[in-house]
Protein backbone atom coordinates (compact mmCIF):
# COMPACT_ATOMS: atom_id res chain seq x y z
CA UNK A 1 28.64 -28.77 15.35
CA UNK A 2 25.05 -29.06 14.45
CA UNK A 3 23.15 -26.43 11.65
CA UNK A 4 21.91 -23.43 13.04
CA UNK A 5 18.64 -23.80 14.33
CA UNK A 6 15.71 -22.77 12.76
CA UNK A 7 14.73 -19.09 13.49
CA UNK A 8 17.76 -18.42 15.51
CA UNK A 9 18.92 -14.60 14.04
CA UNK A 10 22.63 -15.76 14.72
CA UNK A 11 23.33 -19.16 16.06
CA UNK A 12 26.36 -21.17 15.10
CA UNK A 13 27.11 -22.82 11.74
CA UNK A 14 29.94 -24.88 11.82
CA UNK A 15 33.06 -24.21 13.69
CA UNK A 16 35.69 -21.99 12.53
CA UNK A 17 40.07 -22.85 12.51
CA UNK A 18 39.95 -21.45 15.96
CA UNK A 19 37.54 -23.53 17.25
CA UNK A 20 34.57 -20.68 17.96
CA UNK A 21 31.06 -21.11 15.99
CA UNK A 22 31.26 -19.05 13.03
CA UNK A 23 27.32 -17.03 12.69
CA UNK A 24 25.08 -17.29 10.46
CA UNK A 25 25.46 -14.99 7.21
CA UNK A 26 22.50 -12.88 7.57
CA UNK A 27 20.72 -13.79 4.11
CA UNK A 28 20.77 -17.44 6.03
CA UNK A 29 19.82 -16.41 9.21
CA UNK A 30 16.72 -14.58 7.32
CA UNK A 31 16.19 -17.76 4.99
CA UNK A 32 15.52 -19.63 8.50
CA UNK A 33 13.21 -16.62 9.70
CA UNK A 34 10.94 -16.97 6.88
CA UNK A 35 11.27 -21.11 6.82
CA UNK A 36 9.89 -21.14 10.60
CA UNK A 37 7.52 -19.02 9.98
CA UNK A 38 4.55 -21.42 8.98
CA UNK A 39 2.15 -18.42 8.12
CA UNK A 40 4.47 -16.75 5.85
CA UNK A 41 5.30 -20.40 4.22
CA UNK A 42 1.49 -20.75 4.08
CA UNK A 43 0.92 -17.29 2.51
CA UNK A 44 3.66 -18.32 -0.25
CA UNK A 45 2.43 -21.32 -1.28
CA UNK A 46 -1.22 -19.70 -2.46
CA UNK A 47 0.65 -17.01 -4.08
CA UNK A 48 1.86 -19.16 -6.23
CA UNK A 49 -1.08 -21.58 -6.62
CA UNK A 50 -3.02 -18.25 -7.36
CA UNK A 51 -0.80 -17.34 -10.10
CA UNK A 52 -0.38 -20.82 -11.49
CA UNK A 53 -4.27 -20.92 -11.45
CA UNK A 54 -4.37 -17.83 -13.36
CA UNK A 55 -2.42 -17.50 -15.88
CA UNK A 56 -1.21 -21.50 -16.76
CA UNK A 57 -4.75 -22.88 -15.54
CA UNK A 58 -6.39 -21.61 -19.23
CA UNK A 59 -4.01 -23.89 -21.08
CA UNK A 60 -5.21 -26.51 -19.25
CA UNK A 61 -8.96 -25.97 -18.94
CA UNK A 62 -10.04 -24.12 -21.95
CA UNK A 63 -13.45 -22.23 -22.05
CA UNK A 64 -15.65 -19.39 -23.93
CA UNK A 65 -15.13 -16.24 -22.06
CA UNK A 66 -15.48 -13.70 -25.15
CA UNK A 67 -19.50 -14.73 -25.85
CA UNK A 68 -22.71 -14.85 -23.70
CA UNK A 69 -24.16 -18.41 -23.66
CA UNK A 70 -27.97 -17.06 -22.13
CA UNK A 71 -29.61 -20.60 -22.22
CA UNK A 72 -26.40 -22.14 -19.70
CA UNK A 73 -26.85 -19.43 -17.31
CA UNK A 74 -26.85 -20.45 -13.73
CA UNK A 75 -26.28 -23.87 -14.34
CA UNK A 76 -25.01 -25.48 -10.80
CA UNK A 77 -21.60 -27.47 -11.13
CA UNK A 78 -21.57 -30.55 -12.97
CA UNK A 79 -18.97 -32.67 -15.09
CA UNK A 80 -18.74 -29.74 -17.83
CA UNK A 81 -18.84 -27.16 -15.81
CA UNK A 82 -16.84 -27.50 -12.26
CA UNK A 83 -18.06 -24.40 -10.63
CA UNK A 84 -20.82 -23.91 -12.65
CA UNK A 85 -21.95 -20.89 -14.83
CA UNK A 86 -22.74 -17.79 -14.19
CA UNK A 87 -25.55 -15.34 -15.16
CA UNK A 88 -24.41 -14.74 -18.52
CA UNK A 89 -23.54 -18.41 -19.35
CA UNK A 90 -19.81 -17.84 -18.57
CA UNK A 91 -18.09 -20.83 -17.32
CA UNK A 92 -17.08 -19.68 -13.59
CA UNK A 93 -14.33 -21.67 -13.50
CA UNK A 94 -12.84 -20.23 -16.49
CA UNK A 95 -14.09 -16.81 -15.30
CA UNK A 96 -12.39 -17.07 -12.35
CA UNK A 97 -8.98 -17.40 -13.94
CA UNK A 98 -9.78 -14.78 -16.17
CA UNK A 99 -10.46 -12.31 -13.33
CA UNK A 100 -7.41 -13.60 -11.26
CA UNK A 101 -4.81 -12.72 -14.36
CA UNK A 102 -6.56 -8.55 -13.66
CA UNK A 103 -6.82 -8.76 -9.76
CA UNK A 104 -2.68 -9.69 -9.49
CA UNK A 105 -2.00 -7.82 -12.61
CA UNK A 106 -3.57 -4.86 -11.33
CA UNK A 107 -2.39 -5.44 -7.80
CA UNK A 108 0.78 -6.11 -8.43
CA UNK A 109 2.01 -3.38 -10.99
CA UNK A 110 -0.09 -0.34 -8.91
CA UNK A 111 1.93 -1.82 -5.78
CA UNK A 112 5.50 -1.45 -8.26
CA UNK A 113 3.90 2.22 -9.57
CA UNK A 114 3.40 2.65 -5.64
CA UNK A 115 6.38 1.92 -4.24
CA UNK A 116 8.20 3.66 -7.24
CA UNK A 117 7.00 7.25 -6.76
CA UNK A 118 6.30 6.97 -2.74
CA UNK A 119 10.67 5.61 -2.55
CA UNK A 120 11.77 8.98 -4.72
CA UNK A 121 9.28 11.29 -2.99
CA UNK A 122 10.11 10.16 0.69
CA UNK A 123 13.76 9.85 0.17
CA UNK A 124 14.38 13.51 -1.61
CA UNK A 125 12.17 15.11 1.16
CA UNK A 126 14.12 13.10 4.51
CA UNK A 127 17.24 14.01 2.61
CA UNK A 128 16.93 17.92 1.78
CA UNK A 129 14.78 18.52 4.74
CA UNK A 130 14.22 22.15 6.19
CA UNK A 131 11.64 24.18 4.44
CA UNK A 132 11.59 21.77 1.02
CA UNK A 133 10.67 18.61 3.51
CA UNK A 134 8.41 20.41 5.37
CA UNK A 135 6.24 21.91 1.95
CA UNK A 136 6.36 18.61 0.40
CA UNK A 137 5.48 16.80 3.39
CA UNK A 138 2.76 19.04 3.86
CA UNK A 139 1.90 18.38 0.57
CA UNK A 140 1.06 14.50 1.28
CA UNK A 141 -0.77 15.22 4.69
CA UNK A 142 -3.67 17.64 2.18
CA UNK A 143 -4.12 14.75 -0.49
CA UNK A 144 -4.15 11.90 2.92
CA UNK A 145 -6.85 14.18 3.99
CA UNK A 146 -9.22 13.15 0.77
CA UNK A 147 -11.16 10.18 1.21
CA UNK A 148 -9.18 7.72 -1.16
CA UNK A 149 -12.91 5.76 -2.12
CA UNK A 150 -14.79 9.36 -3.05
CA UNK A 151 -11.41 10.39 -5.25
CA UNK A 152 -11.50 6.78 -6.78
CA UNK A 153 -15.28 6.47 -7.32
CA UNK A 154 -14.97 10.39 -8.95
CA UNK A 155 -12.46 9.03 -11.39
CA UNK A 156 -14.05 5.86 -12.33
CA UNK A 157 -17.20 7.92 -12.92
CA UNK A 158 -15.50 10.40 -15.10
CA UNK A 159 -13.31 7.65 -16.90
CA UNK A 160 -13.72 4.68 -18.76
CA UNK A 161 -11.77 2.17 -16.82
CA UNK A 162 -9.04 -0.02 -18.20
CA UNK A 163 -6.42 -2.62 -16.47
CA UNK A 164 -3.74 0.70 -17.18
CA UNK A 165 -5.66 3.26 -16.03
CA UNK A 166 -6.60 1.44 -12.79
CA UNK A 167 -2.98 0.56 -12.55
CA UNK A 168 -2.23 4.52 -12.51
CA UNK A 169 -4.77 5.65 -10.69
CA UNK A 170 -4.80 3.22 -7.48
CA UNK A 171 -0.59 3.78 -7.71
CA UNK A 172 -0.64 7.17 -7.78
CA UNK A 173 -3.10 7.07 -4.57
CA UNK A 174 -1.48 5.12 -2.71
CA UNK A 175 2.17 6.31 -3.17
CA UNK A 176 1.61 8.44 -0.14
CA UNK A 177 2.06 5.63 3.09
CA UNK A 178 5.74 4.70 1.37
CA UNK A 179 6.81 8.48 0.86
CA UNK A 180 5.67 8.98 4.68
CA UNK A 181 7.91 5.70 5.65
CA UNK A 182 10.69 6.26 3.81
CA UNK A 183 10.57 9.60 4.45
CA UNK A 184 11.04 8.57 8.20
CA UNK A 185 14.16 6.59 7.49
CA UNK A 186 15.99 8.47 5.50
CA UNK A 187 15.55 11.47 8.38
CA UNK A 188 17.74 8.52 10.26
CA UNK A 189 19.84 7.45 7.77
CA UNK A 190 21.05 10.98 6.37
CA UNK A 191 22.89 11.26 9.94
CA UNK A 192 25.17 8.09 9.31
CA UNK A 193 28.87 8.32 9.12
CA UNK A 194 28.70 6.63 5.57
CA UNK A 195 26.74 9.07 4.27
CA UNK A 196 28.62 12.07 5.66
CA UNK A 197 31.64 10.85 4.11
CA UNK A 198 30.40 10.31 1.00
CA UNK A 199 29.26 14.36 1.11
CA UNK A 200 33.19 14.88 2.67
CA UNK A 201 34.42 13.23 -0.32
CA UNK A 202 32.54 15.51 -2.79
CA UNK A 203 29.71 13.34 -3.96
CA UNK A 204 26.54 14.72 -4.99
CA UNK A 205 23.24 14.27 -3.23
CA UNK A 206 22.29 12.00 -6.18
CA UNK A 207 24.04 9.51 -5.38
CA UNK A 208 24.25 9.33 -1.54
CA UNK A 209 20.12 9.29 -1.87
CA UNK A 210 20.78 6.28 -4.95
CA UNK A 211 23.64 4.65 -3.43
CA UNK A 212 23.38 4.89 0.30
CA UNK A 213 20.02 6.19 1.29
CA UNK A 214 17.91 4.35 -0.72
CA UNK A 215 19.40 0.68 -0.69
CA UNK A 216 19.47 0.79 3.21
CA UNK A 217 15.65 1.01 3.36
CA UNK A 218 14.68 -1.63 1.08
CA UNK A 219 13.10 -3.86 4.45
CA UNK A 220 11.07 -1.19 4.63
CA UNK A 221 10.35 -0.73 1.14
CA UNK A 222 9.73 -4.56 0.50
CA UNK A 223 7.35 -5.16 3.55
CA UNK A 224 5.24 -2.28 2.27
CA UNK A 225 5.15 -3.23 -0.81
CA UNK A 226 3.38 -7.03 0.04
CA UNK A 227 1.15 -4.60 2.07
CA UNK A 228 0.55 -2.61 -1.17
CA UNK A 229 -0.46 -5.64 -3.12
CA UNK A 230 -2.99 -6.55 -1.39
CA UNK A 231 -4.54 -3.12 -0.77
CA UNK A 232 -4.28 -2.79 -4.65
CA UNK A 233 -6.43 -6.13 -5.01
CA UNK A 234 -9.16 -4.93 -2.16
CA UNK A 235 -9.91 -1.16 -3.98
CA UNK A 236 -10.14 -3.11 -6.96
CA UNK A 237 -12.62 -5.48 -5.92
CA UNK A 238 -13.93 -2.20 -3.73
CA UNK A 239 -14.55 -0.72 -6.93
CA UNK A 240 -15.31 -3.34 -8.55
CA UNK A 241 -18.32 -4.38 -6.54
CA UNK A 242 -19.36 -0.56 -6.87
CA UNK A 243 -19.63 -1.07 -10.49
CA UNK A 244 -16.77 0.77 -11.83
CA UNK A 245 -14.49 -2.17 -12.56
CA UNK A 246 -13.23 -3.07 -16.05
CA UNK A 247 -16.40 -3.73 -18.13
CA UNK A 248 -17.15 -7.15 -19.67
CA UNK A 249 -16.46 -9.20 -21.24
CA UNK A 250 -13.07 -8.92 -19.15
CA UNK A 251 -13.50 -9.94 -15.38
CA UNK A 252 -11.55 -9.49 -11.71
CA UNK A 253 -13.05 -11.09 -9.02
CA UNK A 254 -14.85 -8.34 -7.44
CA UNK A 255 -16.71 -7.99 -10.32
CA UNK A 256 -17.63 -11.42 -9.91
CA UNK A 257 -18.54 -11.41 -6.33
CA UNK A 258 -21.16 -7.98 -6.88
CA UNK A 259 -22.96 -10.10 -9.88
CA UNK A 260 -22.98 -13.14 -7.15
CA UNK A 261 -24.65 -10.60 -4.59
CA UNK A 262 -27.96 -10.59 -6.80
CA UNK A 263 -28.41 -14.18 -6.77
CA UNK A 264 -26.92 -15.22 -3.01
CA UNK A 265 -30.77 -15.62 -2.12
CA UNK A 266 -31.68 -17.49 -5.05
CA UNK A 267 -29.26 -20.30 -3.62
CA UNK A 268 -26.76 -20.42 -6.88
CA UNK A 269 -23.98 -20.15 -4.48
CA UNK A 270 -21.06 -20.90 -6.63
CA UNK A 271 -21.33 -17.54 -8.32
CA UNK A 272 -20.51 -15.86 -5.18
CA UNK A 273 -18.62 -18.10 -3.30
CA UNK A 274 -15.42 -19.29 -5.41
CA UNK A 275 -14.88 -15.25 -5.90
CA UNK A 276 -15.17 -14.09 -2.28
CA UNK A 277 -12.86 -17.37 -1.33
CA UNK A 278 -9.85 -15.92 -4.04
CA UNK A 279 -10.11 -12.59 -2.71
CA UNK A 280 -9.69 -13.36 0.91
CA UNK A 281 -7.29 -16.33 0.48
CA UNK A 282 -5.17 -13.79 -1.86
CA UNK A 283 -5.40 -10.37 0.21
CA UNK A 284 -4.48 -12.80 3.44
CA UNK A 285 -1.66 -14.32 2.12
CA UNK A 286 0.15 -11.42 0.97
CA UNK A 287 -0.74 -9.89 4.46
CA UNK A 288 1.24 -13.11 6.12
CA UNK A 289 4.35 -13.00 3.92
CA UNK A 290 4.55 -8.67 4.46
CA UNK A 291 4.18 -9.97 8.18
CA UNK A 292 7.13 -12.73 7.91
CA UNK A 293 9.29 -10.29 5.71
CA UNK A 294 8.97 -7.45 8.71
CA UNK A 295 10.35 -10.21 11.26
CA UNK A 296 12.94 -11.15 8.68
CA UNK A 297 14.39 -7.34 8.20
CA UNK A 298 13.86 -6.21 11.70
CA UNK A 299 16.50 -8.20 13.90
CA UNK A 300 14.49 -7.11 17.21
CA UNK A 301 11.78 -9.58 15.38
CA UNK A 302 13.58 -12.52 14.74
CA UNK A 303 12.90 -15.01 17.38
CA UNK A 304 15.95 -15.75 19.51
């Protein structure tokens, strides 16, 4: 018999001794998920171009990004300078590998710092529940109720910031969607005859919340944590633009695309463009593999 088809959550594989189709293994069936969806392939393959731009692309294409060069400021592209230069005389090209190593640094470990704190928080509170769930769920509703971009903006304007200390600070912001998610499963999960054995047999709540709880909501916990990436990357461009980004001569690329902003008018488009292209190519393509990863770990999803 024929491979599986593409897509197919669990066609047949190759017959069995008895002479029925044998399914799909489901790590297979969600390989072939992901495969037919062209988005999510799409969104993949400019991940990694992004990151291969970023962080291998200055071995290749070496440039001054520690010194102004004044008299090569806004220079339009041309053999020695692809994209150009920028208003300080920094080559844009080389900039904008620069700023892509902070964007996914920054988006990436606040999404990990996220996800970290928001897994614990939600799965202690759907476990205990009763009076502790309800105070600490209470809890996230008052800090959900402060406008994330007036708390951020009040920190930046207080602190000097720094690839770490945006790290911390968007993380520990946005920790609150995953607590409230995985909050919500493990008020499901906590009812399972696996995990009422395991209390039958003596174990402690440590563990069921480590070894059961936890481990059955990683779908959720993965698809939220594309999702968080590419928040991450947007407030940091958000602030970024505002002016409270990491101070030169470091760079992300929304503090490229607010110095473009001044000079739109003036025509030098390649200050703002190549910026504002990264961004939206970056925050889309994480969007489309969180989408493909939902259809992958939610059977009702999968196409049939």
């Amino acid at each position: 018999m024929a491979d599986a088809v593409i897509g197919a959550g669990v066609q047949a594989d190759r017959p069995a001794d008895d002479g029925h189709a044998r399914p799909i293994s489901p790590l297979r069936a969600a390989a072939y998920t992901m495969a037919a969806n062209k988005g999510a392939m799409a969104g993949l393959a400019v991940i990694v171009i992004m990151v291969i731009f970023s962080f291998a692309g200055p071995f290749f294409y070496h440039s001054n990004q520690i010194t102004t060069d004044l008299p090569a400021a806004l220079h339009p592209p041309s053999a020695a300078h692809p994209l150009g230069t920028d208003n300080e005389g920094y080559d844009e090209l080389g900039r904008l590998m620069l700023g892509g190593q902070t964007s996914l640094e920054v988006g990436v470990a606040a999404a990990v710092v996220a996800t970290f704190i928001g897994v614990g928080y939600g799965a202690v509170s759907g476990f205990v529940g009763g009076l502790v769930d309800g105070l600490m769920m209470r809890a996230v509703d008052a800090l959900l109720a402060i406008p994330t971009l007036f708390l951020l903006i009040y920190l930046f304007s207080v602190y000097q910031a720094s690839p770490v200390l945006l790290i911390l600070i968007i993380g520990l912001v946005a920790w609150l969607v995953p607590a409230r998610l995985v909050r919500a499963e493990t008020l499901s999960l906590r009812t399972r005859e696996y995990v009422q054995a395991v209390q039958v047999m003596g174990g402690s709540r440590m563990r069921m919340i480590t070894r059961h709880i936890i481990p059955n909501t990683i779908g959720t916990i993965t698809v939220n944590a594309t999702f968080q990436v590419a928040d991450a990357i947007l407030v940091l461009a958000g602030l970024s633009y505002l002016g409270l980004g990491i101070p030169p001569p470091a760079a992300n690329w929304g503090g490229m695309l607010s110095t473009g902003i001044n000079y739109v008018y003036a025509g030098d488009w390649w200050v703002i463009y190549p910026p504002g292209i990264a961004i939206v190519a970056t925050v889309m393509a994480f969007n489309a593999v969180g989408d493909a990863l939902r259809d992958v770990f939610d059977s009702r999803l999968r196409p049939r």
